[in-house]
Every structure is written in structure tokens, then in C-alpha cells.
C-alpha atoms as a PDB file:
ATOM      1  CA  UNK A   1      46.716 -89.773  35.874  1.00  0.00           C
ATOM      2  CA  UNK A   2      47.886 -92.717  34.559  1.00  0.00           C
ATOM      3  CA  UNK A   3      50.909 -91.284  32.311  1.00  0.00           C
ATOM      4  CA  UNK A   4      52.340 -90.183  35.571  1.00  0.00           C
ATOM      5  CA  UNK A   5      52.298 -93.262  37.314  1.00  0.00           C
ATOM      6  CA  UNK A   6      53.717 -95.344  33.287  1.00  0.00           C
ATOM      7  CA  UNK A   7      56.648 -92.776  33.153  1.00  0.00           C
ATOM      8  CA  UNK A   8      57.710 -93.486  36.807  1.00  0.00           C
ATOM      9  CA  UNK A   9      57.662 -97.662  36.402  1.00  0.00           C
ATOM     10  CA  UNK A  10      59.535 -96.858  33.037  1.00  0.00           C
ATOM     11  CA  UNK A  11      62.103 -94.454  34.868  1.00  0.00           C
ATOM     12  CA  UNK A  12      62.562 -97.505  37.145  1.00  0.00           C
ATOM     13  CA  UNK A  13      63.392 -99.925  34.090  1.00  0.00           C
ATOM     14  CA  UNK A  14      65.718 -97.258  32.987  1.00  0.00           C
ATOM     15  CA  UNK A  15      67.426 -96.942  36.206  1.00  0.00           C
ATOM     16  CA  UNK A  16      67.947-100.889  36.629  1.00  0.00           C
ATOM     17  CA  UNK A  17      69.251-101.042  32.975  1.00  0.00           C
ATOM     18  CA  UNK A  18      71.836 -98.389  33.685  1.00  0.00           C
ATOM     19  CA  UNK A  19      72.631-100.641  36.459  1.00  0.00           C
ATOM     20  CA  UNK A  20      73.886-103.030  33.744  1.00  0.00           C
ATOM     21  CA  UNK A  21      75.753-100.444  32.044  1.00  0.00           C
ATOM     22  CA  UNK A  22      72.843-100.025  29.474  1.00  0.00           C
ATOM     23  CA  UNK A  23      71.880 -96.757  27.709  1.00  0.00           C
ATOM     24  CA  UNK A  24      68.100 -95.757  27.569  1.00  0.00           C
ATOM     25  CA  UNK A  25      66.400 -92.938  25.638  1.00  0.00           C
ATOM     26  CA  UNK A  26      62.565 -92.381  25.714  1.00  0.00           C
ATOM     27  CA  UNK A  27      60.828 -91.608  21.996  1.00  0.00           C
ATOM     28  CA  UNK A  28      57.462 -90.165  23.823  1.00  0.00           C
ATOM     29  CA  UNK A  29      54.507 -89.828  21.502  1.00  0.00           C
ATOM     30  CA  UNK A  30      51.335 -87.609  22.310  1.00  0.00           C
ATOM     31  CA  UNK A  31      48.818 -88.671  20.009  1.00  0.00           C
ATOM     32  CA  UNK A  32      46.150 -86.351  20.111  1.00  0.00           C
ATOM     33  CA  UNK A  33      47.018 -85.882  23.661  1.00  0.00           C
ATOM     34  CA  UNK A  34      44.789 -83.769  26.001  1.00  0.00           C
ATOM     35  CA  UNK A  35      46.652 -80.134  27.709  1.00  0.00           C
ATOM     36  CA  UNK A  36      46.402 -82.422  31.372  1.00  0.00           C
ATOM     37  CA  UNK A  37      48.418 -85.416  30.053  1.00  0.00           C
ATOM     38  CA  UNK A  38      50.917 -82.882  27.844  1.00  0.00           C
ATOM     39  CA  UNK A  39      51.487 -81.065  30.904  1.00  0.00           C
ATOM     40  CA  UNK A  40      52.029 -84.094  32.908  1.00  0.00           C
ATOM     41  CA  UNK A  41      54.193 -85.779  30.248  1.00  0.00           C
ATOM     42  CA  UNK A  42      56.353 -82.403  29.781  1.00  0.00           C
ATOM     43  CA  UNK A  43      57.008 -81.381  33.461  1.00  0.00           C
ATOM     44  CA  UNK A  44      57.542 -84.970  34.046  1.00  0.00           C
ATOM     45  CA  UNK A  45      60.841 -85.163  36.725  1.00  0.00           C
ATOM     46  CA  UNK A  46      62.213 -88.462  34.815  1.00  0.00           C
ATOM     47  CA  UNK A  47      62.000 -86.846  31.282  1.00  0.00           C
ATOM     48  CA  UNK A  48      65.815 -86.096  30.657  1.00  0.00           C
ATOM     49  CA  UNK A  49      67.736 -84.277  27.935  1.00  0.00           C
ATOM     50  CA  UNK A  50      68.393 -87.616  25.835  1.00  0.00           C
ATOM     51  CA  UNK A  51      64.656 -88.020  25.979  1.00  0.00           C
ATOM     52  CA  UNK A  52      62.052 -86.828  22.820  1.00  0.00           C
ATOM     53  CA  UNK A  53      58.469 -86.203  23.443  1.00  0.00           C
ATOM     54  CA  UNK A  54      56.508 -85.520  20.149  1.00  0.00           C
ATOM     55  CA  UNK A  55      53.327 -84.179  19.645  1.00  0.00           C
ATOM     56  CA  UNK A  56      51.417 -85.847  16.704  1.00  0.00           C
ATOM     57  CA  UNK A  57      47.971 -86.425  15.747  1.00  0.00           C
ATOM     58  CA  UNK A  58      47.744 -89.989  13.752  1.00  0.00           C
ATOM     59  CA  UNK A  59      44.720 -91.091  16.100  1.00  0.00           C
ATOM     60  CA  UNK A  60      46.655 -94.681  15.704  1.00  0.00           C
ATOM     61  CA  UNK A  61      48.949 -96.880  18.147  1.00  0.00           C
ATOM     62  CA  UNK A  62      50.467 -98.286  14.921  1.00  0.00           C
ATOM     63  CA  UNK A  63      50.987 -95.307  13.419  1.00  0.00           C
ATOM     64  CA  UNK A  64      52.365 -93.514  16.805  1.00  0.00           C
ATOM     65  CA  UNK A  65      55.034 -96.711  17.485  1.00  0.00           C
ATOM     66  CA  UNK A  66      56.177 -96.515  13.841  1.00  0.00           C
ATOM     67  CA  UNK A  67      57.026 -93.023  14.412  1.00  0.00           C
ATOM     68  CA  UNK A  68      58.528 -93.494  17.500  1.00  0.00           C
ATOM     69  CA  UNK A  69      61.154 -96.412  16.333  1.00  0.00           C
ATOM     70  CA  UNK A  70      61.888 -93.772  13.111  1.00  0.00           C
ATOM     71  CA  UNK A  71      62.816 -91.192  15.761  1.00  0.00           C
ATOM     72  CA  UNK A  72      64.977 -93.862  18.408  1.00  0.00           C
ATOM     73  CA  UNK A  73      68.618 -93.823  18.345  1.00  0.00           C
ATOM     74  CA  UNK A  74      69.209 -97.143  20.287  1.00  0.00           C
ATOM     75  CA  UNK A  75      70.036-100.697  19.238  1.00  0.00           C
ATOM     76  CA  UNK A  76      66.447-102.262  20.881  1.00  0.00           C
ATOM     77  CA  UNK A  77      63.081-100.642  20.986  1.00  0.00           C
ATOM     78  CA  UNK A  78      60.452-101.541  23.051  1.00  0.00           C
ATOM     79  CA  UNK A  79      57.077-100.331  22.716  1.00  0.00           C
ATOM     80  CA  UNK A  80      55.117 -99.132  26.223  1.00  0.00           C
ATOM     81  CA  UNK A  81      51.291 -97.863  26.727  1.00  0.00           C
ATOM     82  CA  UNK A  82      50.502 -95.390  28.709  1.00  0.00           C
ATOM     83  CA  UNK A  83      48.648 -97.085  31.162  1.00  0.00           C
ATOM     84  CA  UNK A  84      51.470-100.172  32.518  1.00  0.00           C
ATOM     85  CA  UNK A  85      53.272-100.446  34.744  1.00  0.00           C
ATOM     86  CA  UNK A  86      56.245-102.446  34.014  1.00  0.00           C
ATOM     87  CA  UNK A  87      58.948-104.746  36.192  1.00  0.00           C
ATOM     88  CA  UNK A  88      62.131-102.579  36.760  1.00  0.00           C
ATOM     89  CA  UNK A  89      64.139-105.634  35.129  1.00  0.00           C
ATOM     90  CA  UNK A  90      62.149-105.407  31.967  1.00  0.00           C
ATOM     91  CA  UNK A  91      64.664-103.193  29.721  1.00  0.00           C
ATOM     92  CA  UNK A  92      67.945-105.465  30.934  1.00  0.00           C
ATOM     93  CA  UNK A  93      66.302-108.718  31.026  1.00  0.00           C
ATOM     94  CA  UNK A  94      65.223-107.878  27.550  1.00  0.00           C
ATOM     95  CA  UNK A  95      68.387-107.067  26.327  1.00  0.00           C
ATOM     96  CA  UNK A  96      70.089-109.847  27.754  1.00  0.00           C
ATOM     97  CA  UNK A  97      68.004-112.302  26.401  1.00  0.00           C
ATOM     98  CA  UNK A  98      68.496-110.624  22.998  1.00  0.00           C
ATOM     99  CA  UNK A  99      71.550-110.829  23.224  1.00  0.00           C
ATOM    100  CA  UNK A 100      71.922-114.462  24.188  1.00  0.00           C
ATOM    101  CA  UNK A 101      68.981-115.637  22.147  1.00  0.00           C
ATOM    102  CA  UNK A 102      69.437-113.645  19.071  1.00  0.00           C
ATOM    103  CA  UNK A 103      67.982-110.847  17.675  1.00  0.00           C
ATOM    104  CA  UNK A 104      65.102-112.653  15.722  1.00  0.00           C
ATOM    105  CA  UNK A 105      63.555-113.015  18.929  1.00  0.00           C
ATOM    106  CA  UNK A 106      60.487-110.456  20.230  1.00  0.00           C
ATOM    107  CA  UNK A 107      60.154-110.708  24.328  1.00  0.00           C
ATOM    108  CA  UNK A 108      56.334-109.726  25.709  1.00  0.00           C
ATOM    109  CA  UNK A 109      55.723-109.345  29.362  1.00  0.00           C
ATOM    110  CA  UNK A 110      55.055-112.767  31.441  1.00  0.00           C
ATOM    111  CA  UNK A 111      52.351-111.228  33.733  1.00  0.00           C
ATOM    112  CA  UNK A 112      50.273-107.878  33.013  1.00  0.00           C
ATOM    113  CA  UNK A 113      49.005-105.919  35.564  1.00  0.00           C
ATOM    114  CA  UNK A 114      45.926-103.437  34.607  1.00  0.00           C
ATOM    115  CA  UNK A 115      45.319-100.475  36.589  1.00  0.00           C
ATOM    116  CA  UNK A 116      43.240 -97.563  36.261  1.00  0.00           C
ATOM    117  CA  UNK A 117      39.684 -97.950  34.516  1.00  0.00           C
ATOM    118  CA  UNK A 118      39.845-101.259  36.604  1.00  0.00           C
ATOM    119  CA  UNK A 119      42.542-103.452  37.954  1.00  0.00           C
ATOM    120  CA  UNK A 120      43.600-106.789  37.061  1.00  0.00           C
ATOM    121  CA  UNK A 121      46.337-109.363  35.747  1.00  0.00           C
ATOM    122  CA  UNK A 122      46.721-111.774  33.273  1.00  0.00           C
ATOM    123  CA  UNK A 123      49.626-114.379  32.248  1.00  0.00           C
ATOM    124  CA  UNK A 124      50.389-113.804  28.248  1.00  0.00           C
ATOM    125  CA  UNK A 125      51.547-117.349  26.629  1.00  0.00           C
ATOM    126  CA  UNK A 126      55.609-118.098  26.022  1.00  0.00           C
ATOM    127  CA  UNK A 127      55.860-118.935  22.121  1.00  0.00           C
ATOM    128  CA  UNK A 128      58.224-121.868  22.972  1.00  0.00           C
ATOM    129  CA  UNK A 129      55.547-123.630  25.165  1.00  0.00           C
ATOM    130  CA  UNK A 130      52.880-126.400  24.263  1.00  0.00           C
ATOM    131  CA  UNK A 131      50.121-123.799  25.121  1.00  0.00           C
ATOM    132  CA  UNK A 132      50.876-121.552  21.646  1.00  0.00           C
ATOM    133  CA  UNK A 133      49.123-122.821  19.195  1.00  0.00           C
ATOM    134  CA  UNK A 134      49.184-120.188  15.685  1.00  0.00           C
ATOM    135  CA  UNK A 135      45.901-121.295  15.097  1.00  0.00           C
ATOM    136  CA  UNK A 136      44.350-119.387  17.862  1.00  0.00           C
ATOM    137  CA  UNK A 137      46.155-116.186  16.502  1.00  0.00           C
ATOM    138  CA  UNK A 138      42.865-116.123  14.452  1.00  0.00           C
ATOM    139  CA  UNK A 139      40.610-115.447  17.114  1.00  0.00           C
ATOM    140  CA  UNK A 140      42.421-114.505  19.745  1.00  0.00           C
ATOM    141  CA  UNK A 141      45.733-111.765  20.600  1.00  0.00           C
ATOM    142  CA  UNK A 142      48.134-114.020  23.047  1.00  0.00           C
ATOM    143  CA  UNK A 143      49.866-111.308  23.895  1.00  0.00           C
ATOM    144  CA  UNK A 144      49.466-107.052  24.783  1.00  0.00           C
ATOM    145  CA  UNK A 145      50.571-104.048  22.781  1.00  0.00           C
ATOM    146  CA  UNK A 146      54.431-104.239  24.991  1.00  0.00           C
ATOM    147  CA  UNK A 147      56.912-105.467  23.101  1.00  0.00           C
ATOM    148  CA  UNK A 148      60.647-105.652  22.932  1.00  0.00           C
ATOM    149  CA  UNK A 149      63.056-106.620  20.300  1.00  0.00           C
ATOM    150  CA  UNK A 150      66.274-105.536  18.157  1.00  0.00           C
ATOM    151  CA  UNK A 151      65.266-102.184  16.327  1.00  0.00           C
ATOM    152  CA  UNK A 152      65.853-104.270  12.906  1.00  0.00           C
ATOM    153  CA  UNK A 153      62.719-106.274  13.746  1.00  0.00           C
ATOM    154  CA  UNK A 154      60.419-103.206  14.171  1.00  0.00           C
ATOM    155  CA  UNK A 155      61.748-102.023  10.598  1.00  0.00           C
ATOM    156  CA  UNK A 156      61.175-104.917   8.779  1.00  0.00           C
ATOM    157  CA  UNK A 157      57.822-105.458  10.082  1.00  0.00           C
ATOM    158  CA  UNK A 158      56.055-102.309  10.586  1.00  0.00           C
ATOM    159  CA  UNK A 159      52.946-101.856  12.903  1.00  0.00           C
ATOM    160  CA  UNK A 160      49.792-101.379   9.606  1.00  0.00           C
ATOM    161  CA  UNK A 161      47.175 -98.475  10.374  1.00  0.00           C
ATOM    162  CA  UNK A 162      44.892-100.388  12.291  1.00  0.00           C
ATOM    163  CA  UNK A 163      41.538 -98.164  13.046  1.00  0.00           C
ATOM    164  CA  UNK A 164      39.244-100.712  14.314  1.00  0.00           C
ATOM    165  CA  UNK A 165      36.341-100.481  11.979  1.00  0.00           C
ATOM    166  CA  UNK A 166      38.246 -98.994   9.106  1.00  0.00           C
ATOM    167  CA  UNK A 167      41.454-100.378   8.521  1.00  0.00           C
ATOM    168  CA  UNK A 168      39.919-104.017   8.231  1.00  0.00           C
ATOM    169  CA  UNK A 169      42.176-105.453  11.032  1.00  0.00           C
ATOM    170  CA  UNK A 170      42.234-105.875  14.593  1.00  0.00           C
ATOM    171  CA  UNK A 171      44.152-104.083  17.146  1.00  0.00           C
ATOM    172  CA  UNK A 172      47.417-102.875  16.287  1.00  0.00           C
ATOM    173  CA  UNK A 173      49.741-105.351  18.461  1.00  0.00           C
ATOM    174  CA  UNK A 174      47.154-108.331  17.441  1.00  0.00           C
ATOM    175  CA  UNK A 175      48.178-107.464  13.810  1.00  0.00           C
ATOM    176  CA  UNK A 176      51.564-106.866  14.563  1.00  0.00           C
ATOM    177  CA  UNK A 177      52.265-110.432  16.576  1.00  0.00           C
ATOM    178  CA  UNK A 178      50.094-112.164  13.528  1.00  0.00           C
ATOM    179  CA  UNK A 179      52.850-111.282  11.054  1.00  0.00           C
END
């Protein structure tokens, strides 16, 4: 199941951010979710007291992160699929680069790894590097549905309902790293 092995890698983000005196909460949305991947989610061993896990039926990734930053407590917010697997530096590297950067920045993976359905990895484009060009924003989405920034960012530009087909936009994060 691949919601077991996401909450473990994000367990081991949380872990190496405590390491850096860092406090992490998980805002855990089941959209729609199936009784196996409730079950797995619930009696998870890393779920933990601080941690929410709500049960909502939106049928949308926008819709499901909006929720989730309305219902985080912390400073940063970063959004995480179900099916990644994440770098345990992720969270703290994150943070620290928010910190020293500033907090209009928004930090995306530098490699993906897929697993699952099939398995492969990518390399998502750096912003700050002659390869971006806005321009291909049009036709293409540089960059996955992870994303990390100061809360404030994720209020001031909320995720739009994005069905594919109905909403009149692309996927969620592709209309989300447009604007």
C-alpha cells in the first residue's frame, strides 16, 4: 500500500527536522478514501497525538490541500501525495532555506522518485536557472504536486478546484505553480 510506505518517508523527514529542533504536525486528508487505506492511515505507528487525520469527500487535491493548510497550526506547510517518498532532509532543508531566503520563496523537490503503478525519476527545473523559461508554464507543469513554503503563501494563493474536464484547468499543482 502505498500510504504506508508515504507516511514512513514522511515520519523520517519529521524525525530529521526534530533533529534541528523543529516542530512537525501532520494535517492528513482522506479524500474519499477506501476502508484499506483508512485503516492503514489510522493504525499507522508514526501517526502521533499532535497529528489530524480528516475524513472528507471533495474528490479534489486542491480542495483537500486547502483544507489541510486551514486545519495546520505550524509556521510552513508543505503539501505531500500519497504515493512519494521523500528525502529525510526535506522538512529542515526547507525551512532553512526559508528562513535564509525569505519567505516569498516556494521550494519543490530536486529529484522525484515514482513508485508503485511503475517506478521512475525525474529532475524538476530550479526557478533561478537558465532552463525556466515562464513560457513553457503554458504547456508544460515544471514541477510535481510537493511543495513547501511559509503558511502565508498557501493563504494568499489558494489551490482553485481543479477537476480535469470540469473546472477548465489543469492539474491542481500545474495551476497552482502558474499563479
Amino acid at each position: 500500500m502505498l500510504a504506508h510506505t508515504t507516511l514512513l518517508s514522511i515520519e523520517r523527514c519529521r524525525r530529521h527536522a526534530e533533529q534541528a529542533g523543529l516542530v512537525v504536525e501532520f494535517v492528513i486528508t482522506l479524500d474519499n478514501a477506501d476502508s484499506e487505506t483508512r485503516r492503514i492511515v489510522r493504525d499507522s505507528p508514526v501517526i502521533r497525538e499532535c497529528d489530524s487525520i480528516h475524513e472528507v469527500d471533495f474528490r479534489d487535491l486542491s480542495s483537500c490541500r486547502n483544507y489541510a493548510v486551514q486545519h495546520a497550526r505550524g509556521h510552513y506547510v508543505g503539501t505531500f501525495d500519497g504515493d512519494d517518498y521523500f528525502s529525510a532532509n526535506w522538512i529542515a532543508r526547507c525551512v532553512e532555506l526559508i528562513r535564509k531566503e525569505g519567505e516569498i520563496h516556494i521550494f519543490h523537490p530536486e529529484v522525484m522518485v515514482a513508485f508503485g503503478g511503475w517506478n521512475a525519476y525525474w529532475w524538476q527545473v530550479d526557478q533561478l536557472e537558465d532552463y525556466y523559461k515562464p513560457g513553457a508554464l503554458l504547456i508544460m507543469n515544471y514541477w510535481n504536486a510537493c511543495a513547501f513554503a511559509a503558511r502565508s503563501i498557501f493563504e494568499r494563493c489558494p489551490y482553485h478546484v481543479s477537476r480535469v474536464g470540469e473546472a477548465g484547468f489543469g492539474y491542481e499543482d500545474w495551476h497552482w505553480n502558474c499563479e
